[in-house]
Each structure stands twice: as structure tokens, then as C-alpha cells.
Protein backbone atom coordinates (compact mmCIF):
# COMPACT_ATOMS: atom_id res chain seq x y z
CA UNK A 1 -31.17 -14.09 -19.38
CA UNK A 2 -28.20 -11.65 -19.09
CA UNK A 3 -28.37 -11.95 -15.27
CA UNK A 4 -28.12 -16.29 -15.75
CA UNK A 5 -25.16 -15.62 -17.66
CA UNK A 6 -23.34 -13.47 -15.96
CA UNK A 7 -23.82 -16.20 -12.92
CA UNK A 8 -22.85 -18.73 -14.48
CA UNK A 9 -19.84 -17.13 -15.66
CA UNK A 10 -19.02 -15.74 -12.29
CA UNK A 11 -19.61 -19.41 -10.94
CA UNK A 12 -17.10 -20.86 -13.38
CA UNK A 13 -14.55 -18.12 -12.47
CA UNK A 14 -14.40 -19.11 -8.89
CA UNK A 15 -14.56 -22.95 -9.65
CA UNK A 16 -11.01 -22.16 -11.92
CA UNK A 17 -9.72 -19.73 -8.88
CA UNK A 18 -9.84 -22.56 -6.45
CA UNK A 19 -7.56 -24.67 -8.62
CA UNK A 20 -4.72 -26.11 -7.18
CA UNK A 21 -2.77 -27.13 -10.10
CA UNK A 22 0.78 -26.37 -9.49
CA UNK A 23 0.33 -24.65 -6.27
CA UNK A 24 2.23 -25.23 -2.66
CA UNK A 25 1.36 -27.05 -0.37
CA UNK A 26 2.66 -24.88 2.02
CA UNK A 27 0.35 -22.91 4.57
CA UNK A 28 -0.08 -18.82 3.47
CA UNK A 29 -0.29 -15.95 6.15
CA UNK A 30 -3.50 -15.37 7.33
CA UNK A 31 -4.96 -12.93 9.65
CA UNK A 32 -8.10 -14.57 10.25
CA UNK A 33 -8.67 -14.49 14.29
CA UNK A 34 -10.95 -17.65 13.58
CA UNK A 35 -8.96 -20.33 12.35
CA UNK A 36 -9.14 -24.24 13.50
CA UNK A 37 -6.41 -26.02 11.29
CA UNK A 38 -3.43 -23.84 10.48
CA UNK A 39 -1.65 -26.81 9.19
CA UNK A 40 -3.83 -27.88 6.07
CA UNK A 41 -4.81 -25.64 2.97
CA UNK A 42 -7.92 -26.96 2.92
CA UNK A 43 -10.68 -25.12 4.88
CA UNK A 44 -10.12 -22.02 6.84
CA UNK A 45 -6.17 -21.89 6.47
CA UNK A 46 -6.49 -20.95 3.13
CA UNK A 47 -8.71 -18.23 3.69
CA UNK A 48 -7.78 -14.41 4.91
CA UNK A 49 -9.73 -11.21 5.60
CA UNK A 50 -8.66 -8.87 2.75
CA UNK A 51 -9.22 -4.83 1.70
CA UNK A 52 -10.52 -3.72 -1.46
CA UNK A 53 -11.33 -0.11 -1.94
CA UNK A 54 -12.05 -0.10 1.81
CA UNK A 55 -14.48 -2.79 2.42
CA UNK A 56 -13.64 -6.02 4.37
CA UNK A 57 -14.02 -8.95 1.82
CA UNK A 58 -12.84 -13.13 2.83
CA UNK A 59 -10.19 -14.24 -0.20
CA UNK A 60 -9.20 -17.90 -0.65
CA UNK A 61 -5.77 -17.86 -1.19
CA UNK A 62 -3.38 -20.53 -2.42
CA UNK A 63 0.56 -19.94 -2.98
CA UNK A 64 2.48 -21.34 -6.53
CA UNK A 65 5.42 -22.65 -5.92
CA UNK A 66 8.18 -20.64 -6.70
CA UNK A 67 9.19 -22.40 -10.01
CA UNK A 68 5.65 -21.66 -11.26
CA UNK A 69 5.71 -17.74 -9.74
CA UNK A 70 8.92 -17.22 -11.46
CA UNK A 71 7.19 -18.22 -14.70
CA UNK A 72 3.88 -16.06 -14.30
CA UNK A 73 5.85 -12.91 -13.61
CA UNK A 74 8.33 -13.47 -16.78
CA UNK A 75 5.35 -14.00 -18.88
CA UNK A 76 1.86 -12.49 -17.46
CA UNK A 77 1.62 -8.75 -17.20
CA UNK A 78 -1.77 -8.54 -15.68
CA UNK A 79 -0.89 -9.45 -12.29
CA UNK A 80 -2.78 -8.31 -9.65
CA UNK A 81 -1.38 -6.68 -6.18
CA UNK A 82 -1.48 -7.87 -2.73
CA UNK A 83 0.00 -5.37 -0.59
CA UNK A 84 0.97 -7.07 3.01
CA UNK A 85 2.18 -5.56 6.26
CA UNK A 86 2.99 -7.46 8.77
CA UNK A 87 0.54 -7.14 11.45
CA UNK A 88 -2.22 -5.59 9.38
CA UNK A 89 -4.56 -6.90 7.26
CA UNK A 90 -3.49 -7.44 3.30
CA UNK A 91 -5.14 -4.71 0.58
CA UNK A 92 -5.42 -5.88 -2.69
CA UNK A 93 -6.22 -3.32 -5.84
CA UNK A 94 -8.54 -5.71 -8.06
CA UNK A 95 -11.26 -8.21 -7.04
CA UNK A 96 -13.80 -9.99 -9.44
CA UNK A 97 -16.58 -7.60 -10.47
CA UNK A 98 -14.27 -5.05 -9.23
CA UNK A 99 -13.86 -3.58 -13.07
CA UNK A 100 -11.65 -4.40 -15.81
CA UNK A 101 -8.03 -5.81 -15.25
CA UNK A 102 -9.20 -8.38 -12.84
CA UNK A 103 -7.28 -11.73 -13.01
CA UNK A 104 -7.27 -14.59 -10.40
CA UNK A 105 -3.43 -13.79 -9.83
CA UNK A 106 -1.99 -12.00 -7.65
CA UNK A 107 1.74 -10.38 -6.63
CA UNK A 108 2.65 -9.83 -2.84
CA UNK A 109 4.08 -6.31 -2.68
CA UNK A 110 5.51 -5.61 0.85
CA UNK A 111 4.45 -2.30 2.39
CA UNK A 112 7.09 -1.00 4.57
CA UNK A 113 7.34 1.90 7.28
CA UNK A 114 10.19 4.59 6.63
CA UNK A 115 11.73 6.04 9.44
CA UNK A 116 9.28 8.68 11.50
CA UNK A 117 6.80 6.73 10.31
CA UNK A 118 3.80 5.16 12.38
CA UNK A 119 2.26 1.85 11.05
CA UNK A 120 -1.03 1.69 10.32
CA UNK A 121 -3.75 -0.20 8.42
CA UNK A 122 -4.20 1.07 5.11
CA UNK A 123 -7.68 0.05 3.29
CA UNK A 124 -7.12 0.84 -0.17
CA UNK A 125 -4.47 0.60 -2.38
CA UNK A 126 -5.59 4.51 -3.65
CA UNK A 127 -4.00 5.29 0.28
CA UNK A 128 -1.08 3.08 -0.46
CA UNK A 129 0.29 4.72 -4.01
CA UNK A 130 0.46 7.77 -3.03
CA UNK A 131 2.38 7.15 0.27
CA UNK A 132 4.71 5.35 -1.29
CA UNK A 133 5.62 8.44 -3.43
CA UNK A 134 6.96 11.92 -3.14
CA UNK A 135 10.43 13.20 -1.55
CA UNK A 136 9.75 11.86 1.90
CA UNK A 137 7.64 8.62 1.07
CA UNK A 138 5.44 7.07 4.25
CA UNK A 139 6.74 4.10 2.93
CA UNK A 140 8.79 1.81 0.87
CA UNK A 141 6.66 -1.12 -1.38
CA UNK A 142 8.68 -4.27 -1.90
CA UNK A 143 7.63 -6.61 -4.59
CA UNK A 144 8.62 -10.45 -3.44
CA UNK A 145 8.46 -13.07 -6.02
CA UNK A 146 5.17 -14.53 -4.58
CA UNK A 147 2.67 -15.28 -6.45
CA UNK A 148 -0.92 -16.34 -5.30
CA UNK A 149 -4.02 -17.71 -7.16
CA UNK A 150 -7.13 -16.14 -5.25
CA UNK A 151 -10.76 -15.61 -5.65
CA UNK A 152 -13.05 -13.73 -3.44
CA UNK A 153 -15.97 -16.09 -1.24
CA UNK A 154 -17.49 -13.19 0.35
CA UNK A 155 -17.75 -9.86 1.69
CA UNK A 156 -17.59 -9.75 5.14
CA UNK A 157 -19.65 -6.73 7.77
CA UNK A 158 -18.83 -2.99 6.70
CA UNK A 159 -16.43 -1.41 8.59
């Protein structure tokens, strides 16, 4: 019975994650290598290969509009993290069943390279804290007033 319940609530999570009220119509990065229709939200444009405590997962991802992200971060304080780098795949630090704190929204926090610094993919945002910190930081994370309404869809092959 506890396992029909938890489904069910699981199910109605991701039903309320794919929600488009107030969001932008407006394509979202992806770094999918798959993709048919970069011009529409709907199907695969929407949808990016995302870390999580370094395992590949597939996150639907749909953009507020600005007005709406402005909002959320003046008045929510349990916003997720997605940390993007151009050229690399996004990390994010929460997913659903991932433990407590999880909400469907999330923050883009830009990861940038100091100087003497090589790029590189970080998997988990337990790589990316600490490199942002100390007297000669890796690098430099930007928060940008983006704000995204995701849910996972599935967890792609192990890495």
C-alpha cells in the first residue's frame, strides 16, 4: 500500500512539473546530441541530459519568463541549482527522490573558468562547491536570474 502511494504521489509530482503555466515560450539550451525540432518546446527541445551526484539523468526543462523568475527568487527560498557551463553538460544538486529540499524549481548558476584554469565537466555539484572556494578558486559561480520548472523523465546509461 505504501509503495501505491508513494507512486501515485511521484506520478502527480511530475504531472505538476510539466506545467506550463506562466512559462516562455522560448527554446532552453540543450545538450542533447539527438534532437529533431529545436524550434518548439514541445518534445525533445525541452529535454537535456543533466548530472546529479554523478549519474547521467534526462530533465524536462521549461524557462519562466523573467517577470515570473523575478518573483520566485524574491519570494521562494528553496530553489534548486542548475549549474551550466557552456560546452558541458548542466549539474544540478537536487532531483526528486534525491532527499529532502527537492522542489520542481530551479536557479541557473553559471560556472566559470578562472585564469590557469582548464575546463572540464564537473558531475556533481559536491566537485563544484568546493572549487569555487578557497584563495585561488578553479572557478567563479554566477547566479543569472533564470529560473526553470523541471522534473526528471529518466535516468539515462551509467557513465
Amino acid at each position: 500500500m505504501k509503495k501505491v502511494i508513494l507512486l501515485a504521489l511521484a506520478g502527480m509530482m511530475m504531472l505538476t512539473a510539466c506545467k506550463k503555466t506562466e512559462m516562455a515560450p522560448t527554446p532552453v539550451k540543450s545538450n542533447l546530441s539527438n534532437q529533431s525540432n529545436l524550434s518548439s518546446m514541445n518534445g525533445r527541445a525541452g529535454v537535456e541530459d543533466i548530472y546529479y551526484d554523478g549519474q547521467l539523468f534526462l530533465m524536462g526543462i521549461n524557462q519562466f519568463t523573467s517577470q515570473s523568475a523575478s518573483s520566485l527568487l524574491a519570494h521562494n527560498k528553496s530553489i534548486n541549482i542548475l549549474y551550466e557551463s557552456d560546452g558541458f553538460i548542466t549539474v544540478t544538486n537536487a532531483i526528486q527522490g534525491g532527499g529532502p529540499g527537492y522542489n520542481a524549481l530551479w536557479q541557473e548558476v553559471d560556472i566559470v573558468f578562472n585564469t590557469g584554469f582548464t575546463p572540464h565537466q564537473f558531475l556533481s555539484d559536491n566537485d563544484i562547491l568546493p572549487a569555487s572556494m578557497g584563495t585561488n578558486p578553479e572557478i567563479t559561480l554566477v547566479p543569472t536570474n533564470e529560473i526553470y520548472r523541471c522534473n526528471i523523465i529518466e535516468h539515462t546509461k551509467p557513465q
